[in-house]
Every structure is written in C-alpha cells, then in structure tokens.
Protein backbone atom coordinates (compact mmCIF):
# COMPACT_ATOMS: atom_id res chain seq x y z
CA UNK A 1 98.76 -75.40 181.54
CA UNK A 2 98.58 -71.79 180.31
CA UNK A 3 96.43 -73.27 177.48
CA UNK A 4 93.98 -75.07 179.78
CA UNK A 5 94.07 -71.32 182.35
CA UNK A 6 93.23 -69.41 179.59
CA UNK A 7 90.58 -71.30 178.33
CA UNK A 8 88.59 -71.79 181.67
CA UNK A 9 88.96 -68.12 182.20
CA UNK A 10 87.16 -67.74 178.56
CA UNK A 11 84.40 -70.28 179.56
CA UNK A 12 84.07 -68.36 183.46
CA UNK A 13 83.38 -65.08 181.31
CA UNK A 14 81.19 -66.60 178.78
CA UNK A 15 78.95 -68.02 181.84
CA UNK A 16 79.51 -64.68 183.43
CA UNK A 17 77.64 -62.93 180.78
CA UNK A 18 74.82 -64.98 180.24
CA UNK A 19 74.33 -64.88 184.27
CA UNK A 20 74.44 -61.33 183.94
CA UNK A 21 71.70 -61.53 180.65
CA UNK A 22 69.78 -64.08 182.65
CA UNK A 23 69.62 -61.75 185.89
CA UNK A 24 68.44 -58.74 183.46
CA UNK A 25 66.17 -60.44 181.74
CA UNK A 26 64.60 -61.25 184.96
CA UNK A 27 64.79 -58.07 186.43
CA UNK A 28 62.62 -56.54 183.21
CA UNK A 29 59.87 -59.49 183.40
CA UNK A 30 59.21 -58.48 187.29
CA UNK A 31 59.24 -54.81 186.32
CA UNK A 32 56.67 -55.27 183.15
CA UNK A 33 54.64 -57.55 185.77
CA UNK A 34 54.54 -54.75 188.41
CA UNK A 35 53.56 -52.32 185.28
CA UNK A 36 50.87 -54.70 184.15
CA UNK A 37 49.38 -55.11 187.96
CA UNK A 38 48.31 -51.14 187.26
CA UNK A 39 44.76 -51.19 187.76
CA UNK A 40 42.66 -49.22 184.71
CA UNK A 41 39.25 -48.26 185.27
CA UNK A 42 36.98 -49.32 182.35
CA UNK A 43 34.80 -45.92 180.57
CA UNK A 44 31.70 -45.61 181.89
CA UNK A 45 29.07 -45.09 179.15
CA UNK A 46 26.62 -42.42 179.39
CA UNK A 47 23.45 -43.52 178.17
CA UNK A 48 19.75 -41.41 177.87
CA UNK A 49 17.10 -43.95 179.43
CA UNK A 50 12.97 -43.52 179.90
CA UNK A 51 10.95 -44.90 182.75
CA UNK A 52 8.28 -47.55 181.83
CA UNK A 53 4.98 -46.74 184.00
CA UNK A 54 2.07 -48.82 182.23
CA UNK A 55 -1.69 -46.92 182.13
CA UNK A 56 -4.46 -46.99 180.24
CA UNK A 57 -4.47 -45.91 177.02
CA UNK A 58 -6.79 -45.23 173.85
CA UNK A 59 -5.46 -45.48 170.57
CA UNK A 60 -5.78 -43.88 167.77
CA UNK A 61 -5.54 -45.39 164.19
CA UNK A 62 -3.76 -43.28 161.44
CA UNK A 63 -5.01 -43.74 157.86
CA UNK A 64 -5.20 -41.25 154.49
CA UNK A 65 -7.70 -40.67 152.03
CA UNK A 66 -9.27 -38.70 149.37
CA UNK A 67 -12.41 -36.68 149.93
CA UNK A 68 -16.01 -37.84 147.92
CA UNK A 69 -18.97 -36.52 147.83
CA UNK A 70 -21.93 -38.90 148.90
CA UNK A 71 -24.07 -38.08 146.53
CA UNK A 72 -23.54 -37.10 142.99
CA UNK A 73 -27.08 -37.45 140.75
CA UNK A 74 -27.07 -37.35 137.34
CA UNK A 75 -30.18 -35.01 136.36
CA UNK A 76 -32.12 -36.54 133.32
CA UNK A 77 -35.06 -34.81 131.68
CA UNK A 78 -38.24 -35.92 132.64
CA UNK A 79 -40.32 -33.38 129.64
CA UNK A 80 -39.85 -32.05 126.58
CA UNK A 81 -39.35 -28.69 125.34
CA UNK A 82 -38.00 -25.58 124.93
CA UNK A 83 -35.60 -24.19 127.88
CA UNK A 84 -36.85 -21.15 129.41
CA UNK A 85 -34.24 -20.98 132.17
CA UNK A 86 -30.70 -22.53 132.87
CA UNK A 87 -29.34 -21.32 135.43
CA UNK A 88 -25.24 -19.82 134.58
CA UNK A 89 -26.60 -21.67 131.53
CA UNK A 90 -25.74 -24.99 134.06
CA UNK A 91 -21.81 -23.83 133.56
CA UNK A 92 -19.51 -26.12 135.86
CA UNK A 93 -18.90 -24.85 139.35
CA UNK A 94 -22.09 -23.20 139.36
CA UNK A 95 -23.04 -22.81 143.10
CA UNK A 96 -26.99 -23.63 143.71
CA UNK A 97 -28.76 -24.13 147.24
CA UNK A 98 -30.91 -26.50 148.07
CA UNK A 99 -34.95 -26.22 146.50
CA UNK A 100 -33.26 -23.21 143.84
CA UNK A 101 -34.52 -23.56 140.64
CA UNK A 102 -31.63 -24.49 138.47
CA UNK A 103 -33.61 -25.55 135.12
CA UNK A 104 -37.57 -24.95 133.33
CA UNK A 105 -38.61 -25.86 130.43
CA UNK A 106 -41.62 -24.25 128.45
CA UNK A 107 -44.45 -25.67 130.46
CA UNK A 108 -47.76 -24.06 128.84
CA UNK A 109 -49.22 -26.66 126.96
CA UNK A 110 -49.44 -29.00 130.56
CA UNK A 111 -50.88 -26.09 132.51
CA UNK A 112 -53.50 -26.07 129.89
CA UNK A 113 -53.99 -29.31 129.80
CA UNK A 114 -53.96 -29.72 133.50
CA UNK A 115 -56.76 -26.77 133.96
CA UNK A 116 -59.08 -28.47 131.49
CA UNK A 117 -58.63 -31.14 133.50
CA UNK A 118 -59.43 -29.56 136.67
CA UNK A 119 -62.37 -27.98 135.22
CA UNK A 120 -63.56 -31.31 134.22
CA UNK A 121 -63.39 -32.56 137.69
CA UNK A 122 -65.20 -29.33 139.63
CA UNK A 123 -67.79 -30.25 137.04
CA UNK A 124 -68.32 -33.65 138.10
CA UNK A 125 -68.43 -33.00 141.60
CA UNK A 126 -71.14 -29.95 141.21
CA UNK A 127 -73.37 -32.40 139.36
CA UNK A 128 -73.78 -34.86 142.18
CA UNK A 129 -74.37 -31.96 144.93
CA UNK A 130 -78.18 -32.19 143.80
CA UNK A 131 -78.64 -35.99 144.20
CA UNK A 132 -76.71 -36.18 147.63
CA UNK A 133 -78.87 -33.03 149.28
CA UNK A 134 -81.54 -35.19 149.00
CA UNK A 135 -80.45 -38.12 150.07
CA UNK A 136 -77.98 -37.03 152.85
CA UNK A 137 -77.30 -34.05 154.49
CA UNK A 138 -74.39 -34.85 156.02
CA UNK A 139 -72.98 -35.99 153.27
CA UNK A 140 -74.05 -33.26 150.71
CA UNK A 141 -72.43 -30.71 153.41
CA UNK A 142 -68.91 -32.58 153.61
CA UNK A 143 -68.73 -32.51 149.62
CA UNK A 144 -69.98 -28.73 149.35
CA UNK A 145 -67.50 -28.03 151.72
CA UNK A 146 -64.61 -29.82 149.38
CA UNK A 147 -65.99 -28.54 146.63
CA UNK A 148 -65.71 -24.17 147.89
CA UNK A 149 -61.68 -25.53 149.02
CA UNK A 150 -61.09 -26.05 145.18
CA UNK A 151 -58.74 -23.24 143.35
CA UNK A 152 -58.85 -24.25 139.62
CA UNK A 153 -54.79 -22.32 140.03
CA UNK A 154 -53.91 -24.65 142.78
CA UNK A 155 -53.18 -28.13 143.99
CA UNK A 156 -56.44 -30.25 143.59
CA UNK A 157 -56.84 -31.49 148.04
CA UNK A 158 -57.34 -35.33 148.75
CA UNK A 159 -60.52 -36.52 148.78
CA UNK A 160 -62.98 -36.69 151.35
CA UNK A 161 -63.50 -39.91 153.02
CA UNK A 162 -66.38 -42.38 152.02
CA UNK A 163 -68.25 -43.08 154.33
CA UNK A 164 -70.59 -45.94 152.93
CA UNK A 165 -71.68 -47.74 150.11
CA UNK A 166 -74.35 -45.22 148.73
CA UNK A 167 -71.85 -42.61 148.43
CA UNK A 168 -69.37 -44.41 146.65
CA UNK A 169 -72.23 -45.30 144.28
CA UNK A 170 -72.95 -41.61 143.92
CA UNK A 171 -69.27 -40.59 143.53
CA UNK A 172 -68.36 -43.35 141.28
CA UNK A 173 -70.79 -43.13 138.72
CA UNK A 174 -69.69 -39.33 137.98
CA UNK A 175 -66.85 -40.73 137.24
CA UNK A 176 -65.48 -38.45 140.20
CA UNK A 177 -62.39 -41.30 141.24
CA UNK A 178 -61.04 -40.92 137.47
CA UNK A 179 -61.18 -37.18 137.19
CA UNK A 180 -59.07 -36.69 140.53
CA UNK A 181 -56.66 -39.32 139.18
CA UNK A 182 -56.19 -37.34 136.21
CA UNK A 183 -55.55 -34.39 137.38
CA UNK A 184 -53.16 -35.52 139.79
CA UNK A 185 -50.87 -37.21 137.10
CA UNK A 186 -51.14 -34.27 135.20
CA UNK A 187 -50.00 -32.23 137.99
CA UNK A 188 -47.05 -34.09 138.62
CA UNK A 189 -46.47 -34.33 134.83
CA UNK A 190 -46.25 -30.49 135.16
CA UNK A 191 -44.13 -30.21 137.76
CA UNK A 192 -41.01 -32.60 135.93
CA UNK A 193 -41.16 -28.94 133.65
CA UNK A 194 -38.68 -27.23 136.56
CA UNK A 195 -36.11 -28.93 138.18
CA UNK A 196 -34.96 -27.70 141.58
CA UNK A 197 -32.01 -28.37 143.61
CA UNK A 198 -32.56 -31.48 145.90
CA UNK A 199 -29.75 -30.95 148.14
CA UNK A 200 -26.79 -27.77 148.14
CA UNK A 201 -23.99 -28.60 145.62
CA UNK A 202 -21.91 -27.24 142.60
CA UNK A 203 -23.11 -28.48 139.14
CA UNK A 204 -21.42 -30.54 136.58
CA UNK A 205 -21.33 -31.46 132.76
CA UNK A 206 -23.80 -29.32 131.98
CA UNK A 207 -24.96 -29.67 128.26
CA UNK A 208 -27.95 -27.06 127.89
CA UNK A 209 -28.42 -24.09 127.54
CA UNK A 210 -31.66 -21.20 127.85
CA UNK A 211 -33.52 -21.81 124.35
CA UNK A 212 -32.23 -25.49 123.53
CA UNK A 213 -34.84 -28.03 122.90
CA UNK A 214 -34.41 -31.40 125.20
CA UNK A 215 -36.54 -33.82 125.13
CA UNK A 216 -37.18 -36.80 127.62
CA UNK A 217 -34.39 -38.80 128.73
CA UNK A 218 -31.66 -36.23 127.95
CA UNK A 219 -28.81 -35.80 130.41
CA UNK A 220 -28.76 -32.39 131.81
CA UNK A 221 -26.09 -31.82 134.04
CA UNK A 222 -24.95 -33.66 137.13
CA UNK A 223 -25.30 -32.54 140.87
CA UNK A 224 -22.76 -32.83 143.63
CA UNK A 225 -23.01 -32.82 147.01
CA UNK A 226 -20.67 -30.18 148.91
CA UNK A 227 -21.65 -30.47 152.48
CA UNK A 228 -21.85 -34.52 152.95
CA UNK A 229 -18.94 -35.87 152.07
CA UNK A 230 -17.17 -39.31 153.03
CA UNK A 231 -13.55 -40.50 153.20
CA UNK A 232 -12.46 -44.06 152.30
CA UNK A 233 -9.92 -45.26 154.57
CA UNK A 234 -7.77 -48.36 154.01
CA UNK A 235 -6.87 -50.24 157.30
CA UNK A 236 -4.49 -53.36 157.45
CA UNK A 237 -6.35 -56.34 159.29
CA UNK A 238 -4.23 -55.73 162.81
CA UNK A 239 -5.95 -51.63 162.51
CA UNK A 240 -9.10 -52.92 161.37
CA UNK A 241 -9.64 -55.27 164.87
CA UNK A 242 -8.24 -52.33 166.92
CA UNK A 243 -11.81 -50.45 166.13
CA UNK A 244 -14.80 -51.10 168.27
CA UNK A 245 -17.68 -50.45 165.68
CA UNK A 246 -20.04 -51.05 168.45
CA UNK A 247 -20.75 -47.56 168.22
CA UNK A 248 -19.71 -45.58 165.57
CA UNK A 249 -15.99 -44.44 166.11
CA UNK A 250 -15.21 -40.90 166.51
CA UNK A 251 -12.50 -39.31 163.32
CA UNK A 252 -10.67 -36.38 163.01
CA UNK A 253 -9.61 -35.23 159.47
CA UNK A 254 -7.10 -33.12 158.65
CA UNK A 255 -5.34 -31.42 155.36
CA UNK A 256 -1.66 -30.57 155.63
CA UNK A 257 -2.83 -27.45 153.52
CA UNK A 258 -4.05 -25.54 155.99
CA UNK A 259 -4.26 -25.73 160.14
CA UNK A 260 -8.46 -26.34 160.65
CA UNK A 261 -9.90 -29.30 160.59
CA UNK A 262 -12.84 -31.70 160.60
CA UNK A 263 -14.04 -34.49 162.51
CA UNK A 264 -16.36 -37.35 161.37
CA UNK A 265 -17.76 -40.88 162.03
CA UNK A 266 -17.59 -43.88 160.49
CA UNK A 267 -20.77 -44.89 159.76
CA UNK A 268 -19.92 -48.14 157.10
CA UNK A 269 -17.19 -50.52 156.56
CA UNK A 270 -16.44 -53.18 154.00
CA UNK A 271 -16.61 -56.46 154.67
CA UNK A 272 -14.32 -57.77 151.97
CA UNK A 273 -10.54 -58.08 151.94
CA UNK A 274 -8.46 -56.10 149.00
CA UNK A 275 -6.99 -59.22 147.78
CA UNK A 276 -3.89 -56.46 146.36
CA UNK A 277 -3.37 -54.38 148.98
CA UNK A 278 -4.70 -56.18 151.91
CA UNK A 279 -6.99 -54.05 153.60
CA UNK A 280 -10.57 -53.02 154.56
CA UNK A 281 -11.76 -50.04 153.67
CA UNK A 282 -14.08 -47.85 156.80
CA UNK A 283 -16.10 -44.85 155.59
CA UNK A 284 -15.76 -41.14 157.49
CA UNK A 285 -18.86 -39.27 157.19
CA UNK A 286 -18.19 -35.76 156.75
CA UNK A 287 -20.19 -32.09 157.20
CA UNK A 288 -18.72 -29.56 155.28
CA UNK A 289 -21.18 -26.72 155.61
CA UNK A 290 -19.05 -23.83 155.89
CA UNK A 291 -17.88 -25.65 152.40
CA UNK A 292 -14.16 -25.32 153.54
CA UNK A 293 -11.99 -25.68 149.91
CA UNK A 294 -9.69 -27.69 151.52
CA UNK A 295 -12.26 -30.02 152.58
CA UNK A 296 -14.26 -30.45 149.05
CA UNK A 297 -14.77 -33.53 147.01
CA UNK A 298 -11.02 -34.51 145.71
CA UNK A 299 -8.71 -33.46 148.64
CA UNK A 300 -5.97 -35.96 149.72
CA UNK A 301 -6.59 -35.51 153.49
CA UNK A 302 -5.01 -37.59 156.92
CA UNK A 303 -7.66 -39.20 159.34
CA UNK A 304 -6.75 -40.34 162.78
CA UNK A 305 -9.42 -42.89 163.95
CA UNK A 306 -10.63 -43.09 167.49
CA UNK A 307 -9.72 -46.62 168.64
CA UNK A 308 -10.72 -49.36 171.39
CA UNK A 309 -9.03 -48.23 174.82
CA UNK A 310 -6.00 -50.42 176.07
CA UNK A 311 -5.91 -51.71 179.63
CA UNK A 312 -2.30 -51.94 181.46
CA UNK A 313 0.39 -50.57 178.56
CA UNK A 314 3.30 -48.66 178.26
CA UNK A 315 4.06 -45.72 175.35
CA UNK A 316 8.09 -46.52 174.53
CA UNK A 317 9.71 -45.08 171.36
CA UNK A 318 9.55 -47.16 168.45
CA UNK A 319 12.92 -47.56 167.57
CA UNK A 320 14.33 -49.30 170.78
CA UNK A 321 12.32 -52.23 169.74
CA UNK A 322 14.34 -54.55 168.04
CA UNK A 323 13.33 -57.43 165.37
CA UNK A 324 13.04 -59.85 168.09
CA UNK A 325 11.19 -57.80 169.91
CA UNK A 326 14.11 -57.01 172.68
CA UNK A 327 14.72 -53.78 174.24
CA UNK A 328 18.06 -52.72 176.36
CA UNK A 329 17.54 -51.80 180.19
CA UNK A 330 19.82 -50.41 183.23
CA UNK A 331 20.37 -52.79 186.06
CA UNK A 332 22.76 -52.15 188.80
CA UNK A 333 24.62 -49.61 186.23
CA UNK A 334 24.77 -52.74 183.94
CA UNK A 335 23.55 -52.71 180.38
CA UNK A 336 20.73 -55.59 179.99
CA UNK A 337 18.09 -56.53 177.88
CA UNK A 338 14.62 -57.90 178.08
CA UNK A 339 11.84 -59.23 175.81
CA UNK A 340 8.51 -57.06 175.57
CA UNK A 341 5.23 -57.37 173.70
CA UNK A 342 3.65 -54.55 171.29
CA UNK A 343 0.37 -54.73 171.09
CA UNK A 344 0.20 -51.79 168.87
CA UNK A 345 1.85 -49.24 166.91
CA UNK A 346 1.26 -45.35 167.06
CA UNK A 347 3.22 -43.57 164.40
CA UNK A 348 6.70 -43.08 166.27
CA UNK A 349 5.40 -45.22 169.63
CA UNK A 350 5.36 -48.82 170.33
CA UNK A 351 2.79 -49.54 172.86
CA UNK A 352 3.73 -52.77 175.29
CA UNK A 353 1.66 -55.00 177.53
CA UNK A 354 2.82 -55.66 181.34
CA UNK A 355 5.67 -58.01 180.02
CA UNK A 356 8.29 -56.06 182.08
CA UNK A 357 8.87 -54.57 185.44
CA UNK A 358 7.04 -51.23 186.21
CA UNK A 359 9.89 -48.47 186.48
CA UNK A 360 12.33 -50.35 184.45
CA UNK A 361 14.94 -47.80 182.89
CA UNK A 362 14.80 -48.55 179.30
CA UNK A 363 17.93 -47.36 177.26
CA UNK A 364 16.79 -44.71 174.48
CA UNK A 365 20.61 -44.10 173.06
CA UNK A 366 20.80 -45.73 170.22
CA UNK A 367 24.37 -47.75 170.90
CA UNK A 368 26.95 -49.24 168.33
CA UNK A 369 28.11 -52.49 169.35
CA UNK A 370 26.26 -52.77 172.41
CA UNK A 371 28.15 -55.61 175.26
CA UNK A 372 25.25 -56.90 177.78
CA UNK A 373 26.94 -56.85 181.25
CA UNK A 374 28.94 -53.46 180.12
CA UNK A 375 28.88 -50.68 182.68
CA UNK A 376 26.64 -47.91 181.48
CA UNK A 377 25.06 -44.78 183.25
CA UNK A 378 21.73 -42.77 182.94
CA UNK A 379 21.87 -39.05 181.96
CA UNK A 380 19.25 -38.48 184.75
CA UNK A 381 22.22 -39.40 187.18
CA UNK A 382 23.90 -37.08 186.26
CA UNK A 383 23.93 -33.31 187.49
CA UNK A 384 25.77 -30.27 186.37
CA UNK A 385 27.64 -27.78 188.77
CA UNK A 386 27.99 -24.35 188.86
CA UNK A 387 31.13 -24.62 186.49
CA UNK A 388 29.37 -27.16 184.28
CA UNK A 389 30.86 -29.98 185.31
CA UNK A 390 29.15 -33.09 185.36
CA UNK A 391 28.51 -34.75 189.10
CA UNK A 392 27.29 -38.41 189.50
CA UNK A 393 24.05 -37.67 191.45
CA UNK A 394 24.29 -41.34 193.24
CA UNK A 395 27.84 -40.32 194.29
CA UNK A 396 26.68 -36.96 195.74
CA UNK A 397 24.01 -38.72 197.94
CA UNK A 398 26.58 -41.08 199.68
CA UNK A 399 28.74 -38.04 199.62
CA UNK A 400 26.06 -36.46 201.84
CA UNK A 401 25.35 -39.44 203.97
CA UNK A 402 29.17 -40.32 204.91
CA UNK A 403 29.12 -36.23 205.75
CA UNK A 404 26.22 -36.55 207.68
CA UNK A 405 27.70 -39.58 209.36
C-alpha cells in the first residue's frame, strides 16, 4: 500500500507540473498576442511631385553642325601673260572685298588691238554719214548723234535702232554690224586681263605670283565666301516631320566658344534618306557680315530649329517616363501610376498629349522599389515652422477648421 501511495503521489506531481507548464505557456501566448495587437503606423514617404497643366506649345528641334561657306569658286585664267599684280601675291587668308582687284595680267597687246578695232569701226560709220544726209535726215541726225557719243578710250554704246529696210542696207554694207561685233568681243577679251572679287571672301591655294607667266586655263587661287554661309543639319525622320517647311523655319545658331550668336533659315532640305545614319539633312542659311571667327567656314556649331506649334500638351521631365511609357502619380496620398503619350522630346523634357487628368500630381523623386497603393506625401504639403520643423499643411487646415468650429 505504501508502494501504490507513493507512486500516485509521484504521478499527482508529475501532472502537477505539466498543469503548471501548460498554464504558463498559456499565460505567455495571451501576453505575446496582446503585444502583437500594438498598432504601428507605416512611414510615410516624402515624395517631390509637379503639376501637369497642358498648353500650347512650340517646339524647338536641336541638331549640330559644321559651318560651310556657300560659295567657294575656283578662279581659272581666262588670258595669257605676264602678272602685273597679285594681290599679298594671292597668299592664303588674304582678306579681299567685293569688286577689289585681286589679280592683272599684262594687258597691252588687247588694248591695242581693241583700239585698232575701234578705230576701224568710227571709220565705217563716218563713211555712210554722206549717203544717209541725203537720203534721210532723220536718220543721218540719229547716227551723227551716235557717232559724237563715241570715246575711242571707252566702252563702244549699243547701237541705234533700225528703223527700216533702207537703213539696214546702208549700215550693212559698211560692214558696220561686224565692226561693232568685233570690238565688243575684244572688249570683253580685255577685260578677262583683271580679275576682281565677285563677292567678299578670304583667298585660297594661291599658286602665282607678280611676274609669273600663266597662261589660259591655269588655276589661280580659289575664293571663299565669308559672309553666306550654310549649316547642314542631320534630323532623324520623327524631327524631320516636326518642321513645317511651309515657310521657311526660323534657326538660331550657336558656338559653345563664345556667348553671341546667329540666327538663320532653312532655305533647302534633302529629300533622300542617309541609308547609314538615318537622317535628312535641312540647310541653315547664314549672314556673317560682321565675319564673327567663331562663325567662319569650319566651326562645329549647335542649331535649335524653330518647330510646328503643339496644341493641348504638357512639359514633364524626361526621366519620369518609363519604357512603357508609365509615369507615377499622387492619389488620395497613395502612390499610383498612369500611362501617357510623348509626342515629342525636348532635350531634358518629354512633352505629353491630353492622355491624363489636368492637375494630376506627377511624382518627380526618383524612388527605389516603388509599391503602387504605398502611402506617399508631396513636399508641397509640407511647411516648415519657425523652429524648422516640418508641419503637414493638410493637417494644419483641419487643425484650423476644428478650431474654428
């Protein structure tokens, strides 16, 4: 009996401890519970966001190019001779305005020719004086007076006009038609001695100099323009159509060397697609007449075109457009996210059409593992006290209101 005592006592105090373990245990699970029911209120994020108002807007297109001139002649000699005058003795970089004698070759054996010639014609013309006095007046008067307006040192005049058969008989058979002929072709012949400049510009590859002999054909130097110049642009396809070239399109040109500037029209365009690169390229038309350095034939320069104008579209920053064309928004202190449409690119701005709410608060904070649905807040909702502490500005209005109440 002691055997059987003893033994229920050690089963009562086994069962007494595991009560007792059972009883804590429970006791800890309905204190972790009543720790776990603590409520924790999630971070708000603080985010910087930008207003979408759409307008209209004209855009610009941004290319770069190098400055040419648009003309550049090749000067070939037209006589032969000796080389009285060179002007620098045609150096390169020598300056010359326009109609300045920049070359002349020895031109003494046409002016002799071309006086003999002359002669030869005032000769003709005083022989048939007599035989039109007496046959017409009028016309003997009108080829005395051509005859006094004659300067065997100057430029023979036109001819007078025949008036009818009989004087072209009269004229023709002094061989009057011929003579004038030949002196004019002499006179031109004459002038191809001096060559003058046909526009302002700074002069190339010169190869003569004063005393050389050239004959016809030579290459003498080469001309280039300084004040007309022309940029080639190239445009992808989408900045190509984004051009009205209904009238020619306004361009401003620009070298990072220096802060002035020029501006331009594009006056030509190519029609054909760079297979390589492509593009299309437009032509700015240039006037460089205070012949800025920066601005001469060879300069790497920026151009900003003056584009079609946009109706209804909104400037946002580049960068908040994603791949798939999404950008993150603010709604009811939520972080969402809608689809736009860019109709265009300028530099560091997207431009959208009206594919999204006017006013909508478009998140500019770049965020790292953005959660849609995620409570966020917008730095303009937030103010700063006289301690610099931040204030909700949304709280401080119902603040006001329950006061007021």
């Amino acid at each position: 009996m002691a055997d059987k005592k003893g033994i229920l006592i050690k089963i009562g105090g086994v069962l007494g401890i595991i009560v007792i373990g059972v009883l804590g245990m429970v006791g800890l699970g309905s204190a972790e519970k009543k720790s776990n029911k603590r409520d924790v209120k999630p971070e708000i994020r603080t985010v910087e966001t930008s207003t979408v108002n759409y307008e209209d807007i004209r855009i610009n297109i941004e290319g770069n190019g190098t400055i040419e001139s648009q003309r550049a002649l090749t000067i070939v000699a037209e006589a032969s001779g000796q080389v009285t005058f060179a002007k620098s003795d045609l150096k390169n970089g020598t300056y010359v305005k326009k109609d300045e004698l920049i070359l002349s070759i020895d031109s003494r054996e046409a002016e002799n020719n071309l006086y003999s010639l002359r002669s030869d014609f005032l000769n003709s013309i005083a022989a048939v004086l007599p035989e039109l006095k007496i046959e017409n007046l009028t016309i003997y008067k009108k080829w005395v007076d051509y005859f006094n307006t004659i300067n065997i040192d100057e430029e023979i005049p036109e001819l007078p006009e025949i008036t009818n058969s009989q004087e072209k008989i009269r004229i023709s058979s002094k061989g009057i038609f011929t003579k004038y002929y030949n002196v004019k072709n002499q006179e031109i012949f004459l002038s191809k001695h001096t060559i003058k400049a046909p526009f302002d510009g700074y002069i190339g590859n010169g190869k003569v100099i004063k005393g050389a002999f050239v004959s016809t054909g030579k290459e003498l130097f080469m001309l280039e323009d300084v004040k007309n110049l022309e940029v080639s642009v190239p445009l992808l396809v989408e900045e190509y159509n984004m051009i009205d070239f209904r009238n020619p399109p306004k361009a401003k040109v620009w070298s990072e060397k220096t802060d002035s500037y020029l501006y331009g029209r594009i006056l030509r365009k190519e029609s054909n697609l760079n297979r390589n690169s492509q593009t299309l390229n437009v032509y700015v038309v240039l006037d460089n007449s205070n012949h800025n350095p920066y601005y001469l034939s060879g300069n790497y320069v920026h151009v900003s075109i003056e584009g079609k104008k946009l109706s209804d579209v909104a400037q946002v920053p580049r960068y908040v457009v994603d791949n798939d064309n999404y950008v993150f928004t603010i709604e009811d202190g939520k972080l969402n996210k809608k689809k736009v449409e860019i109709i265009a690119l300028q530099g560091d701005i997207a431009l959208i059409q009206n594919t999204i709410p006017e006013n909508t608060e478009i998140v500019t904070t770049i965020l790292q593992k953005p959660l849609i649905g995620m409570e966020i807040r917008s730095t303009n909702d937030i103010a700063v006290d006289e301690n610099g502490n931040e204030q909700n500005v949304e709280e401080d209005e119902e603040k006001k209101l329950a006061d007021n109440n």
